[in-house]
Protein backbone atom coordinates (compact mmCIF):
# COMPACT_ATOMS: atom_id res chain seq x y z
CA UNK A 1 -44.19 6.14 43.69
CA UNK A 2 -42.07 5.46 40.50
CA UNK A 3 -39.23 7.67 40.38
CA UNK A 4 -38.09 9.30 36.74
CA UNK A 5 -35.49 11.78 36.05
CA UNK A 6 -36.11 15.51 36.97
CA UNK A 7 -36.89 18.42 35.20
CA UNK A 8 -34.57 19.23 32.54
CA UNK A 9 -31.79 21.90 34.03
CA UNK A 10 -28.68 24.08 33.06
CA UNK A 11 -25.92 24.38 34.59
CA UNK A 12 -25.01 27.07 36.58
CA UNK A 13 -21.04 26.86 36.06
CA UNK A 14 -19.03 25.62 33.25
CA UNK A 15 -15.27 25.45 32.50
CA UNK A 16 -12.35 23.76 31.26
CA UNK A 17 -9.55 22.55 33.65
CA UNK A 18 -6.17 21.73 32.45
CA UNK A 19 -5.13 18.27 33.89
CA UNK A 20 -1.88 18.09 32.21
CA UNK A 21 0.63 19.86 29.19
CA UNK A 22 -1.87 17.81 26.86
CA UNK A 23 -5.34 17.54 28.55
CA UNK A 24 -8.18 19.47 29.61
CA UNK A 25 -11.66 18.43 30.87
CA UNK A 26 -15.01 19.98 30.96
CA UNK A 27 -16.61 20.68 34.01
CA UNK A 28 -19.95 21.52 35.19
CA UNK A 29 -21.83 22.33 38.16
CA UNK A 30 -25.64 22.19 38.37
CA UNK A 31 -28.15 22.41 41.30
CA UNK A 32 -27.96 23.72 44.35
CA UNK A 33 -24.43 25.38 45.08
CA UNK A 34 -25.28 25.11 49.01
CA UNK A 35 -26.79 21.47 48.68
CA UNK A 36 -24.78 17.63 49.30
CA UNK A 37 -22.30 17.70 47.09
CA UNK A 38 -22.11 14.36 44.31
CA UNK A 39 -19.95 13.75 41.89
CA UNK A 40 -21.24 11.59 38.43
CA UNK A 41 -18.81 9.72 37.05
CA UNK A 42 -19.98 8.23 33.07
CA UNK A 43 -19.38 5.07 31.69
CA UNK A 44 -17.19 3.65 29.06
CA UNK A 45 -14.18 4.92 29.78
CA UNK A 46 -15.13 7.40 26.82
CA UNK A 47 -18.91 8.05 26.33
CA UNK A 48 -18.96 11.35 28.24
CA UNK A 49 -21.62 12.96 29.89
CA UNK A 50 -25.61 13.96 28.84
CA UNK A 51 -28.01 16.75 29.99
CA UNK A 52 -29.90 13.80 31.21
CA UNK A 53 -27.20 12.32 33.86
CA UNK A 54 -27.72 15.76 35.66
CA UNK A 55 -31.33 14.94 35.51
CA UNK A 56 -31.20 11.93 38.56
CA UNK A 57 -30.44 13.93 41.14
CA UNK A 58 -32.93 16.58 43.51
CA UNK A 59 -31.45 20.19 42.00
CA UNK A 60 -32.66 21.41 45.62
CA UNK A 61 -31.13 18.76 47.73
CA UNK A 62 -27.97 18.37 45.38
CA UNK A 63 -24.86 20.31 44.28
CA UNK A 64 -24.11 18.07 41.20
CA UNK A 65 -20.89 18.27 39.64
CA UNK A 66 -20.43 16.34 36.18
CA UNK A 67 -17.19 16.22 34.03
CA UNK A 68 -16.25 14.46 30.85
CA UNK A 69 -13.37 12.63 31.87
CA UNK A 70 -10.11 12.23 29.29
CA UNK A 71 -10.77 11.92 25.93
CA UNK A 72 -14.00 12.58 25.20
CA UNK A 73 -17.36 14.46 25.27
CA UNK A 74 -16.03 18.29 25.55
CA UNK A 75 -12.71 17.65 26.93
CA UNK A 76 -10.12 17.84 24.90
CA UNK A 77 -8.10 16.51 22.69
CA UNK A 78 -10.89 14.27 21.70
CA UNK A 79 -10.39 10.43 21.66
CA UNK A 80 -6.86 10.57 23.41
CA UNK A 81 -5.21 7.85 24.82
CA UNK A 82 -1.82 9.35 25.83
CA UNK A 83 -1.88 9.97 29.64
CA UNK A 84 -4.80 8.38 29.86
CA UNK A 85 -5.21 5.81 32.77
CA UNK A 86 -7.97 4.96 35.47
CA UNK A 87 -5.22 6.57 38.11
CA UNK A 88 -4.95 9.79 35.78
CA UNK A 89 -8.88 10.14 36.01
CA UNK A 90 -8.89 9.47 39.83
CA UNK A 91 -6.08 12.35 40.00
CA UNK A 92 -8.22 14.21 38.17
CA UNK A 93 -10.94 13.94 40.31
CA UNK A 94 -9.16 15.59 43.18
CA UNK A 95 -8.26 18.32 41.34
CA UNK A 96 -11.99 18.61 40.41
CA UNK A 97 -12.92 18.31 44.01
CA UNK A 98 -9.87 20.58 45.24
CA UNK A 99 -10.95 23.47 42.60
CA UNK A 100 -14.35 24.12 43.49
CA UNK A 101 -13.69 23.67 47.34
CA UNK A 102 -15.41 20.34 48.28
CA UNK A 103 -14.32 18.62 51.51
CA UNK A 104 -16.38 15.23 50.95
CA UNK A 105 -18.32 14.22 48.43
CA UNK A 106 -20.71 11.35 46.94
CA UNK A 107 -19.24 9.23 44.41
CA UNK A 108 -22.03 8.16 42.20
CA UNK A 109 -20.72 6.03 39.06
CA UNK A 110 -22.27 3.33 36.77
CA UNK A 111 -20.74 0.43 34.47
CA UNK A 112 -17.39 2.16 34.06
CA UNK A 113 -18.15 4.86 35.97
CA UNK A 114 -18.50 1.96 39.25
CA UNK A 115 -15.17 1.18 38.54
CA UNK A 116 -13.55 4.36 38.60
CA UNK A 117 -16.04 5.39 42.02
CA UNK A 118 -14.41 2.09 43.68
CA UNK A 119 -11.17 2.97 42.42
CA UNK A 120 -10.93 6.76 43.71
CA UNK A 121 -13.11 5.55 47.14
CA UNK A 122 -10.08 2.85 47.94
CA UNK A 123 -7.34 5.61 47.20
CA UNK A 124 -9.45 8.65 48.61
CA UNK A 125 -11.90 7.02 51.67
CA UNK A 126 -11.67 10.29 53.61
CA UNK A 127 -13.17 12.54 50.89
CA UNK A 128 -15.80 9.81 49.40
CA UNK A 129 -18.74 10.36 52.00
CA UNK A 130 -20.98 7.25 49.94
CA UNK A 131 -21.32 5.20 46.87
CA UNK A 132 -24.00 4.64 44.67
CA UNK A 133 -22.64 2.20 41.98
CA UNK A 134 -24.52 0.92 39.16
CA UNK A 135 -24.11 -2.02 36.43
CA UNK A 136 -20.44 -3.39 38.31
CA UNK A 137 -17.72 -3.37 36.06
CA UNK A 138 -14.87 -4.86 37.53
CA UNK A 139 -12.50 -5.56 35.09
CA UNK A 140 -11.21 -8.61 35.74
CA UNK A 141 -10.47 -10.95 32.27
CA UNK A 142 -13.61 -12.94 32.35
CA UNK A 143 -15.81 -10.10 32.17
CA UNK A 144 -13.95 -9.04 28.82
CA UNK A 145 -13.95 -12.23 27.55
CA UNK A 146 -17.42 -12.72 27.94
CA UNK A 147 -18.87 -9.30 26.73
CA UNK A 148 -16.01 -9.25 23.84
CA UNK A 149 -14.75 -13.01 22.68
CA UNK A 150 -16.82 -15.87 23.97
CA UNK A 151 -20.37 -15.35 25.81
CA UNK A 152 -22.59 -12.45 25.55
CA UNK A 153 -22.80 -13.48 21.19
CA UNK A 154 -24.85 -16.66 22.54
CA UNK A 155 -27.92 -13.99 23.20
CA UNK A 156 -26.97 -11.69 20.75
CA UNK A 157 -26.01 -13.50 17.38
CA UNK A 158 -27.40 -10.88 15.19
CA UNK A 159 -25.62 -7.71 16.46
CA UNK A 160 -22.74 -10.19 17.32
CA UNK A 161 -22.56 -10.60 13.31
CA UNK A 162 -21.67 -6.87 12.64
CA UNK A 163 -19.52 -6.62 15.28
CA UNK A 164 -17.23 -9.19 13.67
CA UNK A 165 -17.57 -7.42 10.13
CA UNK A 166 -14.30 -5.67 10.59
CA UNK A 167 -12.23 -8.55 11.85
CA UNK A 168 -10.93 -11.34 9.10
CA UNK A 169 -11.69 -14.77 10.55
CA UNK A 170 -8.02 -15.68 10.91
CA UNK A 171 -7.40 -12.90 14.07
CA UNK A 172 -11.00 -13.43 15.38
CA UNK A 173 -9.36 -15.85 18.41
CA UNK A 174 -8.38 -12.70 20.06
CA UNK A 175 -10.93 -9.78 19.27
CA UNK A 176 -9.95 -7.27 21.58
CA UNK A 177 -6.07 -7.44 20.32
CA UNK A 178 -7.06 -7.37 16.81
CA UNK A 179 -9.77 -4.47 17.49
CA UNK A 180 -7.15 -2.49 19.26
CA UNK A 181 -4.66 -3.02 15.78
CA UNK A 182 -7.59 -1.23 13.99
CA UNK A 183 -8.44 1.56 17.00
CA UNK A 184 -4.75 2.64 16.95
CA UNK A 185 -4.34 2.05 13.32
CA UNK A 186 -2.62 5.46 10.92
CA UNK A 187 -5.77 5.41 8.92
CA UNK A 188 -9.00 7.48 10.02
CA UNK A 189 -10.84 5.49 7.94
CA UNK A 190 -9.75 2.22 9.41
CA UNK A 191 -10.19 3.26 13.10
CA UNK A 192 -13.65 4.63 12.23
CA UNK A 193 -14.57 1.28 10.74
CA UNK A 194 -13.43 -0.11 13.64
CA UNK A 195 -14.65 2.21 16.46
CA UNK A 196 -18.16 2.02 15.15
CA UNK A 197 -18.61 -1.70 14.85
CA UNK A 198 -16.92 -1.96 19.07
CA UNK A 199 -19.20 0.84 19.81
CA UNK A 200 -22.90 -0.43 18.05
CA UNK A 201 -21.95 -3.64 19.66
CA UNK A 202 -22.37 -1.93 23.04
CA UNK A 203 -25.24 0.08 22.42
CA UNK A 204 -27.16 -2.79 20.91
CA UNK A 205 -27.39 -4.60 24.04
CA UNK A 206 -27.22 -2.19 26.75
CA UNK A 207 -31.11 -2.05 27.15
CA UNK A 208 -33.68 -4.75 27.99
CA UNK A 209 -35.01 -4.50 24.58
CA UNK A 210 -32.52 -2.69 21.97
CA UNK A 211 -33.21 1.08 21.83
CA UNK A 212 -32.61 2.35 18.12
CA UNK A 213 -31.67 5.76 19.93
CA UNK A 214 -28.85 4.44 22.01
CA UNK A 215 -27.60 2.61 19.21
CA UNK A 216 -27.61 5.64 16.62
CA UNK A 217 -25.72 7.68 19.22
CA UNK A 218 -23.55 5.06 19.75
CA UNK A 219 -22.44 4.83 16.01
CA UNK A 220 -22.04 8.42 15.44
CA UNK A 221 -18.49 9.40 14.53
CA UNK A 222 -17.89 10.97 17.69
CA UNK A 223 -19.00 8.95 20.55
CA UNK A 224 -17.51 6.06 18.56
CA UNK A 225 -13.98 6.67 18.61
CA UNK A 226 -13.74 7.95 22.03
CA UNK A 227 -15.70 5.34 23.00
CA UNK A 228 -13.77 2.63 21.36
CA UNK A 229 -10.61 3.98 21.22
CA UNK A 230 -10.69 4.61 25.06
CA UNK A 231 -12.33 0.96 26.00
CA UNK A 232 -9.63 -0.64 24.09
CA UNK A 233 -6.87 0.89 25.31
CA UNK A 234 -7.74 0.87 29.12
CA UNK A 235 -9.49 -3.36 28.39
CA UNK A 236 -5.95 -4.05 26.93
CA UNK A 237 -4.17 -3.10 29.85
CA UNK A 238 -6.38 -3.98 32.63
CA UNK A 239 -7.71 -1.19 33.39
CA UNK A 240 -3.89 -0.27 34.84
CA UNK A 241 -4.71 -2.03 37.85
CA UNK A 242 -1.65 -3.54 39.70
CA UNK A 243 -4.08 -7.18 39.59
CA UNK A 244 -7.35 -8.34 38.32
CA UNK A 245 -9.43 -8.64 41.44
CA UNK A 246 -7.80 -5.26 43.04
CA UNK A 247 -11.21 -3.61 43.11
CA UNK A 248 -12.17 -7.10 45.52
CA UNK A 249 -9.42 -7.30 47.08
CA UNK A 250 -8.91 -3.96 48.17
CA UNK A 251 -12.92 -3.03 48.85
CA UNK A 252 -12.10 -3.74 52.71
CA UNK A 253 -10.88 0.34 52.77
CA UNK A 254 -14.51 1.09 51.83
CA UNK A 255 -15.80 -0.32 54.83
CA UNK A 256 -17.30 2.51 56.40
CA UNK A 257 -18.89 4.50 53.62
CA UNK A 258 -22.54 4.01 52.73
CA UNK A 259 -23.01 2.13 49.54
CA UNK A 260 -25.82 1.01 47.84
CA UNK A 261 -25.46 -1.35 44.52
CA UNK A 262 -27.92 -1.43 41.64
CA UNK A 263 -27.69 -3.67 39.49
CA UNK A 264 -30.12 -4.92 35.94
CA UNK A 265 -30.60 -8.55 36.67
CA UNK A 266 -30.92 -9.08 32.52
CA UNK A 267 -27.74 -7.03 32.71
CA UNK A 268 -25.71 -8.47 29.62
CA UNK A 269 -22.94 -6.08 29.62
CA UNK A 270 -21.76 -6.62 32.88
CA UNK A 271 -23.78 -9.42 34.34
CA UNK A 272 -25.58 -9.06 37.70
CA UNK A 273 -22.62 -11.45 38.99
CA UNK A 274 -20.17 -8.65 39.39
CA UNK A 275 -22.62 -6.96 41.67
CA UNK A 276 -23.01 -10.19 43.50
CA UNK A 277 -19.36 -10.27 43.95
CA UNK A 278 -19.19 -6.87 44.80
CA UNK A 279 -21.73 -7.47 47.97
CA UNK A 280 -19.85 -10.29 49.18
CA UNK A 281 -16.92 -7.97 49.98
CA UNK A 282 -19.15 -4.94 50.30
CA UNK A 283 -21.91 -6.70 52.84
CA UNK A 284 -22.49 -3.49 54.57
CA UNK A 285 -23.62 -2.44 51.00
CA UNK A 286 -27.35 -2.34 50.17
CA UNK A 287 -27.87 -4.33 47.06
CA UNK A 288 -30.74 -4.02 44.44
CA UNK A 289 -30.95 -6.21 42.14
CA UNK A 290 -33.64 -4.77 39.41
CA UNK A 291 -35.87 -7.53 38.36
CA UNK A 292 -36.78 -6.33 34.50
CA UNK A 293 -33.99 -4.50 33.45
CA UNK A 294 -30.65 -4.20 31.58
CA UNK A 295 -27.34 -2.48 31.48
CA UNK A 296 -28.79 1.17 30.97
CA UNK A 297 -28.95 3.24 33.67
CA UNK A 298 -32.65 4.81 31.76
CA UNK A 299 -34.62 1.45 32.22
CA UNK A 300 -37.57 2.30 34.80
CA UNK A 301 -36.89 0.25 37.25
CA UNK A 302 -32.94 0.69 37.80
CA UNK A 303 -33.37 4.57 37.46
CA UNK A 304 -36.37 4.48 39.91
CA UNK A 305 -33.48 2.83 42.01
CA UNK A 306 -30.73 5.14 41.92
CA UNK A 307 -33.00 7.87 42.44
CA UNK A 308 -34.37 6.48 45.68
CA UNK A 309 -30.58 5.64 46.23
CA UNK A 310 -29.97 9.38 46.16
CA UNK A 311 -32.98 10.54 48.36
CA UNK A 312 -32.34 7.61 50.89
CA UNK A 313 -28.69 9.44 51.22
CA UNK A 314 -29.90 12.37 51.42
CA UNK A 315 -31.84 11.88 54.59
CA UNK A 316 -29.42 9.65 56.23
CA UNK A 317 -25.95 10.71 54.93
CA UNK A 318 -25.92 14.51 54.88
CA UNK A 319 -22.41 15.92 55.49
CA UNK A 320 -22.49 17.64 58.99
């Protein structure tokens, strides 16, 4: 049996918690307040969360909580990047986990949202009870460089063309630095300009076969600029890790917690070689590689994945 996303739900709690003097988040739990608690973690850093990510998990089996982390979706102030590092959101999941009385939790992340799951399971082992980590990000230079200067343009040339509308050809040897000028820039026009072209860019190649949904939402004024504004500012500074291959070099703390790794293997985002990379560090890991599918978590296959990701934890992994 093909697994697809569950009935449509509500949540039933909501609220804001202040993280700091200048940042709140939205917070939501759905499902089954008695059930295995999971955490979702969204990509980006800055697309927020969608009725649909509460969607992949059993509301019976599952006590789901989602949040928008810093900057964007309902948490506020929108498109932020003041006290806002991958350490500040893995901080912030604690206090998440702290408020609503959770002991252990899984960690269930994808693209960005992998990299901030392996990021609070190496600082916090003894409250992440398993991964489920889909489309690796990793961070390291050559996966920027390849999605945003040199690479990924060799499959698509035509979106490749509007994403360097904004940029004059004389700074177009360093895209990222000159996008982040714009993104950061006093004028609203200017960083709109910018912030949609970054943000089209991504949603034009994040499916198997370019979804004019995805890419509509991904240009609207709103998801743009926290998207862009937020990918910028963390891709310019590494993510704030302390060294490229941290996530690698530091997965040996994640040793003993289930993990399984989906990955698209037409994955053009963040190609299936992160996930690859991942494994050979992670070898307790189970990894699925998805044979006809992209980047987005919604292709058939890789959500068909995760979901039996989610039930195979649930029968093996439950918290005693």
């Amino acid at each position: 049996m093909t697994h697809t996303l569950y009935p449509a739900i509500e949540p039933y709690h909501t609220f804001q918690l202040p993280v700091s003097a200048r940042h709140t988040l939205y917070v939501e739990a759905v499902g089954n307040p008695q059930g295995i608690p999971v955490v979702f973690l969204h990509g980006g850093p800055g697309a927020g969360c969608s009725s649909d990510h509460r969607r992949i998990f059993d509301p019976e089996r599952f006590h789901i909580i989602l949040f928008d982390q810093r900057g964007c979706g309902r948490s506020t102030p929108h498109a932020c990047l003041e006290e806002n590092t991958t350490w500040d959101l893995v901080a912030d999941m604690e206090r998440i986990r702290e408020r609503l009385g959770i002991d252990r939790w899984l960690v269930f992340g994808g693209s960005w949202g992998s990299t901030l799951a392996l990021a609070y399971g190496q600082t916090h082992p003894e409250r992440t009870a398993g991964l489920i980590l889909r489309g690796i990000f990793l961070c390291r230079p050559e996966e920027f460089r390849w999605f945003y200067q040199e690479g990924c343009h060799w499959i698509f040339p035509d979106a490749w063309q509007h994403y360097l509308a904004p940029i004059p050809p004389e700074e177009q040897h360093d895209l990222m630095r000159a996008y982040y000028q714009r993104l950061t820039h006093p004028s609203a026009d200017v960083q709109l300009e910018a912030a949609r072209a970054w943000s089209i860019w991504e949603g034009a190649t994040c499916h198997l076969k370019p979804n004019p949904a995805t890419i509509e939402n991904f240009g609207s004024e709103a998801m743009a600029l926290s998207l862009a504004r937020i990918e910028c500012h963390y891709f310019m500074n590494g993510c704030f890790f302390e060294e490229p291959n941290q996530l690698l070099t530091q997965a040996h703390r994640l040793a003993d917690i289930p993990t399984w790794i989906v990955h698209g293997r037409y994955d053009v985002v963040c190609p299936v070689k992160n996930a690859w990379d991942l494994h050979q560090v992670m070898p307790h890991a189970k990894l699925i590689i998805t044979p006809d599918a992209g980047h987005a978590y919604s292709e058939p296959s890789t959500l068909d994945a995760l979901i039996t990701a989610t039930n195979q934890y649930a029968l093996a992994c439950v918290p005693s």
